[in-house]
C-alpha atoms as a PDB file:
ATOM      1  CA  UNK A   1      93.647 107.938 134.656  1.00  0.00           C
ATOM      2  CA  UNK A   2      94.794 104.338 134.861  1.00  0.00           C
ATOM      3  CA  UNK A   3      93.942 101.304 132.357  1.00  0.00           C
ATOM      4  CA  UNK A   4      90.825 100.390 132.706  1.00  0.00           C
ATOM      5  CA  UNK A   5      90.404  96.282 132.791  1.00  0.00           C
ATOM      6  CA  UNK A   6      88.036  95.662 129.797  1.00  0.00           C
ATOM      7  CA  UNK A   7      89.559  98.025 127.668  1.00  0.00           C
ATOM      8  CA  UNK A   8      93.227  96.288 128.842  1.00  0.00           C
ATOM      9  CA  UNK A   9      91.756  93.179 127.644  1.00  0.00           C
ATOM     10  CA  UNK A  10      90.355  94.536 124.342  1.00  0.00           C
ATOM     11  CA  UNK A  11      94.043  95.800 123.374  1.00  0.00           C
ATOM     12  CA  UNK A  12      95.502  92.847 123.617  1.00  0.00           C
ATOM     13  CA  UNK A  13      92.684  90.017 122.455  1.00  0.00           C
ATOM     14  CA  UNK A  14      94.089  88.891 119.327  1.00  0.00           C
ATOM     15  CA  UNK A  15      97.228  88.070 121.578  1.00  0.00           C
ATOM     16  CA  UNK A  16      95.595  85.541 123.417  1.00  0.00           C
ATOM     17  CA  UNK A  17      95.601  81.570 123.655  1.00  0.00           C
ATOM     18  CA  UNK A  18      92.155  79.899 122.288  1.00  0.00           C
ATOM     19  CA  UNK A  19      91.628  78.674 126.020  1.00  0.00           C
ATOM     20  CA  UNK A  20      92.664  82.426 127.297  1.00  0.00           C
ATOM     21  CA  UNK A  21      90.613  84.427 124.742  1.00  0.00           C
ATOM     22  CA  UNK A  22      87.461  81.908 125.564  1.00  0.00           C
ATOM     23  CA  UNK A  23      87.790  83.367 129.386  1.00  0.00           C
ATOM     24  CA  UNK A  24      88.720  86.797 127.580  1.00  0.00           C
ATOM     25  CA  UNK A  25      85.058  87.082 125.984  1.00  0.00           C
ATOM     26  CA  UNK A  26      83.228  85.532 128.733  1.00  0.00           C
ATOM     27  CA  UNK A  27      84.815  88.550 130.933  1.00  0.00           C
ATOM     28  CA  UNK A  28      84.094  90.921 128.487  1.00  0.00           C
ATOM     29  CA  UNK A  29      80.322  89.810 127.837  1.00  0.00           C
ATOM     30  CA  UNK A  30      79.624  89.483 131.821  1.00  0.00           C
ATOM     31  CA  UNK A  31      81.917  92.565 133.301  1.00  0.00           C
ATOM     32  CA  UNK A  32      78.767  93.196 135.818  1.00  0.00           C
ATOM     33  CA  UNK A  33      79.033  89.712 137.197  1.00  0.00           C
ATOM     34  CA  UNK A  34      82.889  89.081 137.367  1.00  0.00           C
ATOM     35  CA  UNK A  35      83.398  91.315 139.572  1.00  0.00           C
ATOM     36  CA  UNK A  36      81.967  89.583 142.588  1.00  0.00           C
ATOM     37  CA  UNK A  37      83.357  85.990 141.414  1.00  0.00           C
ATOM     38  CA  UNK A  38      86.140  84.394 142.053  1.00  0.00           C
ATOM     39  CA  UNK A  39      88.996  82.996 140.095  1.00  0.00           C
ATOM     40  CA  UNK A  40      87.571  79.391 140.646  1.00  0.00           C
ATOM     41  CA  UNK A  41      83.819  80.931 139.262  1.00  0.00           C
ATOM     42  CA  UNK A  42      85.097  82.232 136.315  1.00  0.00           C
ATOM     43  CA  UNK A  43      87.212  79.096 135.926  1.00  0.00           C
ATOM     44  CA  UNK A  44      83.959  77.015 135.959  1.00  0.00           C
ATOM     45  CA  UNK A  45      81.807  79.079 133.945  1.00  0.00           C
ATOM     46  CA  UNK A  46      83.925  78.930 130.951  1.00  0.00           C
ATOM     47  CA  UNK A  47      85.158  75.782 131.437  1.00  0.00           C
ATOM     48  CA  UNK A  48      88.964  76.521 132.241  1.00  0.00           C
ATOM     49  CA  UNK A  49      90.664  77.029 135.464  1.00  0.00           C
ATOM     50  CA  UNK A  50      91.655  79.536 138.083  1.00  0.00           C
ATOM     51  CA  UNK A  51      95.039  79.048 137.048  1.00  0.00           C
ATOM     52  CA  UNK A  52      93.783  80.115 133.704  1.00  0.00           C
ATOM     53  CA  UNK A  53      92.092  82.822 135.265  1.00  0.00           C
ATOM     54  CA  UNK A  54      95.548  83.726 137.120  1.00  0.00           C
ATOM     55  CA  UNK A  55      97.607  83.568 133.654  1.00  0.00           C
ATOM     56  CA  UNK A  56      95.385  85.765 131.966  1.00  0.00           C
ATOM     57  CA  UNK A  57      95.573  88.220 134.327  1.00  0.00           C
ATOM     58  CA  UNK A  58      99.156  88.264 133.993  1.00  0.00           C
ATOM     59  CA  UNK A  59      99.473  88.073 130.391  1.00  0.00           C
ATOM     60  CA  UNK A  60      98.058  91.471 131.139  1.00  0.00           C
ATOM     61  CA  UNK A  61     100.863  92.788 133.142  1.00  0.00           C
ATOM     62  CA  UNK A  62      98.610  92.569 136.233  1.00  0.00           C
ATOM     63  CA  UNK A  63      99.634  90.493 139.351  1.00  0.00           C
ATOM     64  CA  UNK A  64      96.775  88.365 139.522  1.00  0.00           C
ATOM     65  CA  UNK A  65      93.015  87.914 139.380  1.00  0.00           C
ATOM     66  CA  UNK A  66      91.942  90.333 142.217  1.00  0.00           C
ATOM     67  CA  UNK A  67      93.831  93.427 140.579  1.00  0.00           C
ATOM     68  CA  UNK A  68      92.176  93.272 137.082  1.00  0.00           C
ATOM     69  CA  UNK A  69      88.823  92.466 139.086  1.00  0.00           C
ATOM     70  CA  UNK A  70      90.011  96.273 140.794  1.00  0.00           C
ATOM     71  CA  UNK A  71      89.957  97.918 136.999  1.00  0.00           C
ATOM     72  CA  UNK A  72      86.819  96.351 135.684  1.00  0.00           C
ATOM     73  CA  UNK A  73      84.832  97.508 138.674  1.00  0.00           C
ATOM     74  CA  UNK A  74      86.470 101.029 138.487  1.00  0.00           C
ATOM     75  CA  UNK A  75      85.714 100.817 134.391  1.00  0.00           C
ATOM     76  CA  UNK A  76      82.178  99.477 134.580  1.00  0.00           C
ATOM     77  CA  UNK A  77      81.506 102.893 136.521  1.00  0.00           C
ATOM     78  CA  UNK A  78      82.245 105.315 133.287  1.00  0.00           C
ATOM     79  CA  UNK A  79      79.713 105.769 130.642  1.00  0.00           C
ATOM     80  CA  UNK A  80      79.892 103.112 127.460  1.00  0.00           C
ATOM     81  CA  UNK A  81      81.718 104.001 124.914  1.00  0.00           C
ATOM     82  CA  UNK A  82      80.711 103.853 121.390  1.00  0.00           C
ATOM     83  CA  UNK A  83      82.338 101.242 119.534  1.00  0.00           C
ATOM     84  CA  UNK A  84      84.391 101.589 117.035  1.00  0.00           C
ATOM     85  CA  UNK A  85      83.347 100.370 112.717  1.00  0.00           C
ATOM     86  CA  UNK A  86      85.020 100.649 109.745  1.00  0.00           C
ATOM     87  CA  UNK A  87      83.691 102.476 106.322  1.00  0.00           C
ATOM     88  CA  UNK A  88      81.578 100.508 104.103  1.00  0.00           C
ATOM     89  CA  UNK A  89      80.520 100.853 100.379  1.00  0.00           C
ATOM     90  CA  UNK A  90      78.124 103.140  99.259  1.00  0.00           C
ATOM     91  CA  UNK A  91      77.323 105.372 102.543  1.00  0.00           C
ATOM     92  CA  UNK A  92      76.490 108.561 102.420  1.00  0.00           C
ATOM     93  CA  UNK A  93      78.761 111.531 103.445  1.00  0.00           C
ATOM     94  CA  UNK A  94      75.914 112.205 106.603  1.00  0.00           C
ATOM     95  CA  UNK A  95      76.887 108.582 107.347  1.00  0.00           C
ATOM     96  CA  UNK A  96      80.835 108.816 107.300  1.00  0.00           C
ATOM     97  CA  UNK A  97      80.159 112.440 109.211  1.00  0.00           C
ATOM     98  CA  UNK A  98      78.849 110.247 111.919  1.00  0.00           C
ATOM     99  CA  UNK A  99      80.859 107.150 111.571  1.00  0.00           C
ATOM    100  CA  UNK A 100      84.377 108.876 111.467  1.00  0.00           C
ATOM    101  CA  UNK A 101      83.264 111.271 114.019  1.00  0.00           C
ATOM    102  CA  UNK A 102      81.921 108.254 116.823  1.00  0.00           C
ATOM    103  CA  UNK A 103      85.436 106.629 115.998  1.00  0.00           C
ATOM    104  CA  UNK A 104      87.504 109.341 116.810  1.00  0.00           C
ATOM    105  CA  UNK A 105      85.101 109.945 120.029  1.00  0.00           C
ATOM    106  CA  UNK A 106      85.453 105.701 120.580  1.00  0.00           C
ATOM    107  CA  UNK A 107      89.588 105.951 119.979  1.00  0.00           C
ATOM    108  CA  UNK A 108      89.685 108.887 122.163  1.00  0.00           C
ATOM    109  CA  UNK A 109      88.061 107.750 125.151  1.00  0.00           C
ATOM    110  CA  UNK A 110      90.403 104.378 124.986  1.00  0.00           C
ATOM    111  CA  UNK A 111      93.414 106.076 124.803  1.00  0.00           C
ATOM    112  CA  UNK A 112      92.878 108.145 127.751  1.00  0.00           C
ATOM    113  CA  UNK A 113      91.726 105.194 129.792  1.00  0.00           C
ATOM    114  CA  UNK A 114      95.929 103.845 128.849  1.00  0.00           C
ATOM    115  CA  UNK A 115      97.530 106.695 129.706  1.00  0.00           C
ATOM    116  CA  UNK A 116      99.326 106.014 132.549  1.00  0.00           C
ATOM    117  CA  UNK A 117     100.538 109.334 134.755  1.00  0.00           C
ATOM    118  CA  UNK A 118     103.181 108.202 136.652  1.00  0.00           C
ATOM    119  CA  UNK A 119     105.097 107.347 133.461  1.00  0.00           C
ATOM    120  CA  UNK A 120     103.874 110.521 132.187  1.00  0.00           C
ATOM    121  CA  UNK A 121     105.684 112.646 134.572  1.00  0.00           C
ATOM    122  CA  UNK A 122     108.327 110.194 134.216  1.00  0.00           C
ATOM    123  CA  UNK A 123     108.632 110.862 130.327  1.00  0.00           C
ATOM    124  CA  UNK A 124     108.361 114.083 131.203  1.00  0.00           C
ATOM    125  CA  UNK A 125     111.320 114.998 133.458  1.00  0.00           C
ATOM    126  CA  UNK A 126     113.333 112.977 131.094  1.00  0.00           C
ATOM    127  CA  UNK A 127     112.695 115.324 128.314  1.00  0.00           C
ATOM    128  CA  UNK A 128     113.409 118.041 130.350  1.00  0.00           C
ATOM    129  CA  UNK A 129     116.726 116.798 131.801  1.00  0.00           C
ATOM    130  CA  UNK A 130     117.702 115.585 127.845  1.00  0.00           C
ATOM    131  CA  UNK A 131     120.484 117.820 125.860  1.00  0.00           C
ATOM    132  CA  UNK A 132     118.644 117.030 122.837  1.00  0.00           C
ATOM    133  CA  UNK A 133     115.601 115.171 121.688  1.00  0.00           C
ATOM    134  CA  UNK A 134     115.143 113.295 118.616  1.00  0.00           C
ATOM    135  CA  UNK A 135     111.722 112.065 117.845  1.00  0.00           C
ATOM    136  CA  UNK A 136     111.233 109.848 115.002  1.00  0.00           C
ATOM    137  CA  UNK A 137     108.849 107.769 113.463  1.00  0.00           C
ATOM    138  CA  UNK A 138     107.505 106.224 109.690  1.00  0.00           C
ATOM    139  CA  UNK A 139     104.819 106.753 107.216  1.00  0.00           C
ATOM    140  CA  UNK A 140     101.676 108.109 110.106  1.00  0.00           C
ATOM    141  CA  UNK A 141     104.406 107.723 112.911  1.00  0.00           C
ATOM    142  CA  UNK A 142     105.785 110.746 111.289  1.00  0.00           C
ATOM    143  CA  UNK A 143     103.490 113.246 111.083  1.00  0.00           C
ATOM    144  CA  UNK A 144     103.393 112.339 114.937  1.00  0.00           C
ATOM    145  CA  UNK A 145     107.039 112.876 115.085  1.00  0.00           C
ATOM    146  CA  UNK A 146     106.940 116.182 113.309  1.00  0.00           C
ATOM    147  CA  UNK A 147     104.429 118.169 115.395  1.00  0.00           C
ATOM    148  CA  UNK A 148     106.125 116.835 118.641  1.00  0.00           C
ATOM    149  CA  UNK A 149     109.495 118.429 117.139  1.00  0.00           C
ATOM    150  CA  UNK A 150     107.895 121.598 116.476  1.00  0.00           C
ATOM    151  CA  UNK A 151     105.760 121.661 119.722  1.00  0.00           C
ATOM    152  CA  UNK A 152     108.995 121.275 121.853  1.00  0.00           C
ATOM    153  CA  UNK A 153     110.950 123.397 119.788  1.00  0.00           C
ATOM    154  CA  UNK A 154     108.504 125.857 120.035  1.00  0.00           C
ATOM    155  CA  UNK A 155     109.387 126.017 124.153  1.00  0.00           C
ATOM    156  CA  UNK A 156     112.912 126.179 123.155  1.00  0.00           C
ATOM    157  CA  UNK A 157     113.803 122.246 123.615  1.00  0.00           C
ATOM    158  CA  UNK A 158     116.508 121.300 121.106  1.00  0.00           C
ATOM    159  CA  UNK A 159     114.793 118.716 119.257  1.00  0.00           C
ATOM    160  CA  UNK A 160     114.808 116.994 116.089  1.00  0.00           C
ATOM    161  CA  UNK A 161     112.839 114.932 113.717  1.00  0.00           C
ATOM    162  CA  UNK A 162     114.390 113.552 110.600  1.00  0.00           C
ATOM    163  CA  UNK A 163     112.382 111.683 107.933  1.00  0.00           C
ATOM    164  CA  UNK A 164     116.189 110.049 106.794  1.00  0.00           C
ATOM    165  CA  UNK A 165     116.658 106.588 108.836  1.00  0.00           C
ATOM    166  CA  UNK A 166     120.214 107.041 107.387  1.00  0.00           C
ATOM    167  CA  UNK A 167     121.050 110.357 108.704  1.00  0.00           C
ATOM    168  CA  UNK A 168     119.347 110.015 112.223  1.00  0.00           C
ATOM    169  CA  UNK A 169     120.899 107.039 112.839  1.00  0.00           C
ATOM    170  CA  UNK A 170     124.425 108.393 111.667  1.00  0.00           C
ATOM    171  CA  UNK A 171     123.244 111.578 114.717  1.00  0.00           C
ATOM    172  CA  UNK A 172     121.766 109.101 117.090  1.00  0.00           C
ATOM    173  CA  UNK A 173     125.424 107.044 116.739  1.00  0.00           C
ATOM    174  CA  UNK A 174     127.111 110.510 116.769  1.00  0.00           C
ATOM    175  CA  UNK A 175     124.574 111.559 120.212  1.00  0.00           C
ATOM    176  CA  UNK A 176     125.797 112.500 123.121  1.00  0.00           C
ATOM    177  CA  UNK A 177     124.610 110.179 125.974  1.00  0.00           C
ATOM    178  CA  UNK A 178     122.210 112.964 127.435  1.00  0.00           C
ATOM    179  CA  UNK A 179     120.240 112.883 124.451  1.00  0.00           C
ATOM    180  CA  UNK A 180     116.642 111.008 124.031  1.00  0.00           C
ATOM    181  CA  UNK A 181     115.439 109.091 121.550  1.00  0.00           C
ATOM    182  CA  UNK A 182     111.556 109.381 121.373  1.00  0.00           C
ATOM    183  CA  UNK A 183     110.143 106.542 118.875  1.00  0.00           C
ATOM    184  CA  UNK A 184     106.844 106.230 117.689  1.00  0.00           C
ATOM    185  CA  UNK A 185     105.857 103.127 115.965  1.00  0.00           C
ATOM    186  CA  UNK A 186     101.583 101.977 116.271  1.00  0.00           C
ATOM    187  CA  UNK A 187     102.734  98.124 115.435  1.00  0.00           C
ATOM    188  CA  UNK A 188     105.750  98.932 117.524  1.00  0.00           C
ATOM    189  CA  UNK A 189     107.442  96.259 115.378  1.00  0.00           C
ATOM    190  CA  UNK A 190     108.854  98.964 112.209  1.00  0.00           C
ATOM    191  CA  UNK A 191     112.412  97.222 111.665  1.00  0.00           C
ATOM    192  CA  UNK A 192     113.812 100.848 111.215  1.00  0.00           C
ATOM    193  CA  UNK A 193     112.352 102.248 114.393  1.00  0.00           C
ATOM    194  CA  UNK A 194     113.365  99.200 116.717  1.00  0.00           C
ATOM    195  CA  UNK A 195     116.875  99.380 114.817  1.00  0.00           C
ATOM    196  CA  UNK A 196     117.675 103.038 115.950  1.00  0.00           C
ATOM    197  CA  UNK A 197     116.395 102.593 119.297  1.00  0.00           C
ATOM    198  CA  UNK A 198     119.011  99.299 119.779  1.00  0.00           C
ATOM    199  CA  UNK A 199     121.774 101.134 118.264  1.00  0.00           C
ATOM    200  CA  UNK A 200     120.425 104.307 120.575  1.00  0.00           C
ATOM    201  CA  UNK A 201     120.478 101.950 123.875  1.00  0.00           C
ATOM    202  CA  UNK A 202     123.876 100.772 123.206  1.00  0.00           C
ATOM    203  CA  UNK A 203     124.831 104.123 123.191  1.00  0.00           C
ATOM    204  CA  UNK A 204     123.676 104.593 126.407  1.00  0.00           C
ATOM    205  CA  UNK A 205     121.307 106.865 125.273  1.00  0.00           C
ATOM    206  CA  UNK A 206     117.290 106.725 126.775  1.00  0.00           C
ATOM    207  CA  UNK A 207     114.517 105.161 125.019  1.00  0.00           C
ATOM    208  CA  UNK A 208     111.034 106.423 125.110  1.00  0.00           C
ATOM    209  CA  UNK A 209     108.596 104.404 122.822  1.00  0.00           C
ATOM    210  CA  UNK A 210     104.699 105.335 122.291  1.00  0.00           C
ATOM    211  CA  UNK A 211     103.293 102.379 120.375  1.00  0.00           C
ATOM    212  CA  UNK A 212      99.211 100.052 120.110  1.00  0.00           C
ATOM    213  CA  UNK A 213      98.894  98.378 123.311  1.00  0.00           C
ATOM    214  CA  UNK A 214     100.519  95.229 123.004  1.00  0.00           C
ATOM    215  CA  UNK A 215     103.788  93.323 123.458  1.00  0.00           C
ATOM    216  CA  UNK A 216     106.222  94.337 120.986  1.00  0.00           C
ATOM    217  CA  UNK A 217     109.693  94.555 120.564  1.00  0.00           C
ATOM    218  CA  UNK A 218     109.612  98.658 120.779  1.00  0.00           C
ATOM    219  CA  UNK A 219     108.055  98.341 123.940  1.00  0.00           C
ATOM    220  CA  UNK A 220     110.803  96.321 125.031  1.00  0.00           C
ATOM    221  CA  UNK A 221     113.405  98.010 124.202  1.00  0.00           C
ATOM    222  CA  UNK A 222     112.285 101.219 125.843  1.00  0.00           C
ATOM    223  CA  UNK A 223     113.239 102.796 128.909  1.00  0.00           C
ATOM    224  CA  UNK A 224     109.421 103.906 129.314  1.00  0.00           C
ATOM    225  CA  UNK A 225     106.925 102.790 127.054  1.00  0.00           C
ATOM    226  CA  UNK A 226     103.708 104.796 126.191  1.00  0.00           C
ATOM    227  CA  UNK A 227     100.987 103.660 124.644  1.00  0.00           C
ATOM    228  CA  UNK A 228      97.722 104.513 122.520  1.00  0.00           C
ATOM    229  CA  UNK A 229      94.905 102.820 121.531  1.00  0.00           C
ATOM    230  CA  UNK A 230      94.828  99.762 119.397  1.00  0.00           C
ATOM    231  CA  UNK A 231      92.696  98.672 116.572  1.00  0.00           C
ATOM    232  CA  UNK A 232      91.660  95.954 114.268  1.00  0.00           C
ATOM    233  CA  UNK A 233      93.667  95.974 111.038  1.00  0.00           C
ATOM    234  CA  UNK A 234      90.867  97.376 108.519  1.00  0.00           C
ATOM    235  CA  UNK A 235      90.928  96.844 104.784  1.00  0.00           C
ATOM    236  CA  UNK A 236      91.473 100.957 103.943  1.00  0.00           C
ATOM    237  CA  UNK A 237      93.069 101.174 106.418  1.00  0.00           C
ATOM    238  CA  UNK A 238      91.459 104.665 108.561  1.00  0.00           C
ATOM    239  CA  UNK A 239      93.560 102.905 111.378  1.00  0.00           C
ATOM    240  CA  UNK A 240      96.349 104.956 110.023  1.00  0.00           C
ATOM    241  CA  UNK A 241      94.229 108.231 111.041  1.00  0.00           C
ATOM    242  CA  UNK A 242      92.793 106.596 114.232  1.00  0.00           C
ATOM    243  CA  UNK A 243      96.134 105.777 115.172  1.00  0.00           C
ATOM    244  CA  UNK A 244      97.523 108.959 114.191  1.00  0.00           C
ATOM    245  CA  UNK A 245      94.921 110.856 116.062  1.00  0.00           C
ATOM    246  CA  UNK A 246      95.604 108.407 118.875  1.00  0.00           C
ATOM    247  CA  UNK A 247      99.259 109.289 119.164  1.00  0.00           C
ATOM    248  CA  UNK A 248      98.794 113.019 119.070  1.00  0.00           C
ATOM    249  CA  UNK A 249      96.427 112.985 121.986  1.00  0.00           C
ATOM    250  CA  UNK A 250      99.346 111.399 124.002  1.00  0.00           C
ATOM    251  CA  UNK A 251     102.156 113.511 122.515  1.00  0.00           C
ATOM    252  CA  UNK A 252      99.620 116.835 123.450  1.00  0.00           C
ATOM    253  CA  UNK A 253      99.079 115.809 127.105  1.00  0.00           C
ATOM    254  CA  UNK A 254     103.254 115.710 127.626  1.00  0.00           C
ATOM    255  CA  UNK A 255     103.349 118.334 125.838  1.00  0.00           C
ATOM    256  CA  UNK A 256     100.576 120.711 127.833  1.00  0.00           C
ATOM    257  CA  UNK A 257     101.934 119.049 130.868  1.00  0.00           C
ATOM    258  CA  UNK A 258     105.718 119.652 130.203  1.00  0.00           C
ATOM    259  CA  UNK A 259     104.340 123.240 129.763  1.00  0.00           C
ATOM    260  CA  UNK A 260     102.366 123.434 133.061  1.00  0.00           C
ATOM    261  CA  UNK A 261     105.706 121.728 135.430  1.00  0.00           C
ATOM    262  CA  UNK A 262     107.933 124.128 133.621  1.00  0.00           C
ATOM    263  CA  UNK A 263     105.834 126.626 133.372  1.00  0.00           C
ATOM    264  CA  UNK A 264     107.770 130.434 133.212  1.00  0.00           C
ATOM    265  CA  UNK A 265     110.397 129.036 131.306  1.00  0.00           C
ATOM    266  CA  UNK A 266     108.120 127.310 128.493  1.00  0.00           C
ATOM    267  CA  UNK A 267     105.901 130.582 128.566  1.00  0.00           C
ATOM    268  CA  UNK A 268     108.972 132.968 127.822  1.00  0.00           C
ATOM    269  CA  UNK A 269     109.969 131.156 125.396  1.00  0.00           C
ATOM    270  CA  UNK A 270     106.600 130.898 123.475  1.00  0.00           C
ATOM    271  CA  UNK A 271     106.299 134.794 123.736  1.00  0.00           C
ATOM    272  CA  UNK A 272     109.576 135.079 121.882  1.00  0.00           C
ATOM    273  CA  UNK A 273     108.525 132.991 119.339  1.00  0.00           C
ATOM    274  CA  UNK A 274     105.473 134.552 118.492  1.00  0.00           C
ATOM    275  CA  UNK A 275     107.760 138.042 118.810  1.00  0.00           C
ATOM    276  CA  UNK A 276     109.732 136.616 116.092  1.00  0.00           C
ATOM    277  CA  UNK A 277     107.274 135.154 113.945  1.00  0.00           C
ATOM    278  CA  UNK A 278     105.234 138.720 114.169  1.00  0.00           C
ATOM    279  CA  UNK A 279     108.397 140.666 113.435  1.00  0.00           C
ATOM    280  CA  UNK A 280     109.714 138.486 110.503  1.00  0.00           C
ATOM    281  CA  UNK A 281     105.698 138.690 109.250  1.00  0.00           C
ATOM    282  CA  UNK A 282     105.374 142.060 109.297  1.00  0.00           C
ATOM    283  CA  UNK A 283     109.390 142.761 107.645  1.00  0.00           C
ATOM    284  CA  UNK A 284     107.845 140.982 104.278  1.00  0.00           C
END
């Protein structure tokens, strides 16, 4: 599934102008009714332009005011989702049960809506044509990092995933040029994480960076760029396992989907490992 244009615009809001996010909101509050205005209509209702109609669209990436109309239309038709809140003092454990379960449900149903499939496949046959992967990542970015080293491993993919910015970036200087550097940053602005993948693309080595919607200099730097949801910056900061949770639904679709294109090869291999695993098991 493609963006979808409110949830596009809800990404990035913070990034906006004052005269930008004031058409931002209006689309947001009225997604019903922009749809069948023009640039010009929106311009007059919230008291800008349709040139500041136009630039807003292509803050976006978009080309224009007609293509994000296309993905608010196409959004408008899926069921709400619920929105997304923060922990507060004193509530019950029936309360967080709820609360932390409706966020995950909320983060969920954004990410999907930003996964984009042709860079999927993309990402895909990179990894497949790589000599090695190297996935890395900080702090939640990590844990990320670590499952998607195991996963791919797991199907007999060299891969690695070192918690030592010093050592990877003494292998990622060492890398042959047919290796891939996978880097997961949310902010997509972690000094160490941008910092390997510059020192990776002047290798000549490929970038792939899954990072918050937004511009950022990981983004940038990447040869594809991924991304998951984004959130508000909350004061205990559950982001970190909203994020995390965000980034693992991304890293699992490659994964199941690397699985699925190659599909005899990934399957043999999983067989052996569970042969070895079972054997080494049942030697103790």
């Amino acid at each position: 599934m493609g963006y979808g244009g409110i949830t596009l615009i809800k990404q990035i809001l913070h990034q906006f102008s004052p005269s930008e996010r004031k058409i931002a909101d209006y689309i947001i509050n009225h997604p019903e009714e922009v749809i069948h205005m023009t640039a010009k209509e929106v311009g007059e209702a919230t008291q800008s332009s349709s040139a500041g109609v136009v630039r807003l669209s292509k803050a976006m990436g978009l080309s224009g005011w007609q293509e994000l109309k296309i993905l608010i239309a196409s959004e408008s038709k899926e069921p709400e989702s619920v929105e997304y809140r923060e922990v507060s003092k004193g509530e019950s454990v029936g309360d967080i049960i709820s609360k932390i379960s409706n966020n995950t449900y909320s983060i969920l149903e954004q990410t999907k809506k930003l996964v984009d499939e042709k860079k999927c496949e993309q990402v895909i046959r990179l990894m497949h044509e790589a000599k090695r992967i190297h996935f890395y990542g900080i702090g939640a970015s990590y844990v990320v990092a670590l499952d998607a080293m195991q996963k791919w491993t797991k199907i007999n993919k060299d891969s690695t995933s070192l918690s030592d910015t010093h050592l990877l970036s003494s292998v990622i200087s060492n890398a042959d040029k047919n290796d891939l550097l996978f880097a997961i940053s949310f902010s997509g602005e972690t000094k160490e994480v941008t910092r390997l993948a510059e020192i990776a693309k002047n290798k000549g080595i490929q970038v792939i960076s899954l990072t918050k919607f937004s511009k950022n200099q990981l983004s940038k730097l990447a040869d594809v760029s991924l991304y998951s949801t984004s959130t508000e910056e909350p004061i205990f900061r559950t982001a970190a396992t909203i994020s995390r949770i965000s980034q693992m639904l991304v890293m699992d679709i490659l994964f199941f989907s690397y699985v699925s294109t190659y599909y005899h090869d990934s399957i043999k291999a999983i067989d052996n490992s569970r042969t070895i695993v079972r054997e080494f098991k049942d030697s103790l």
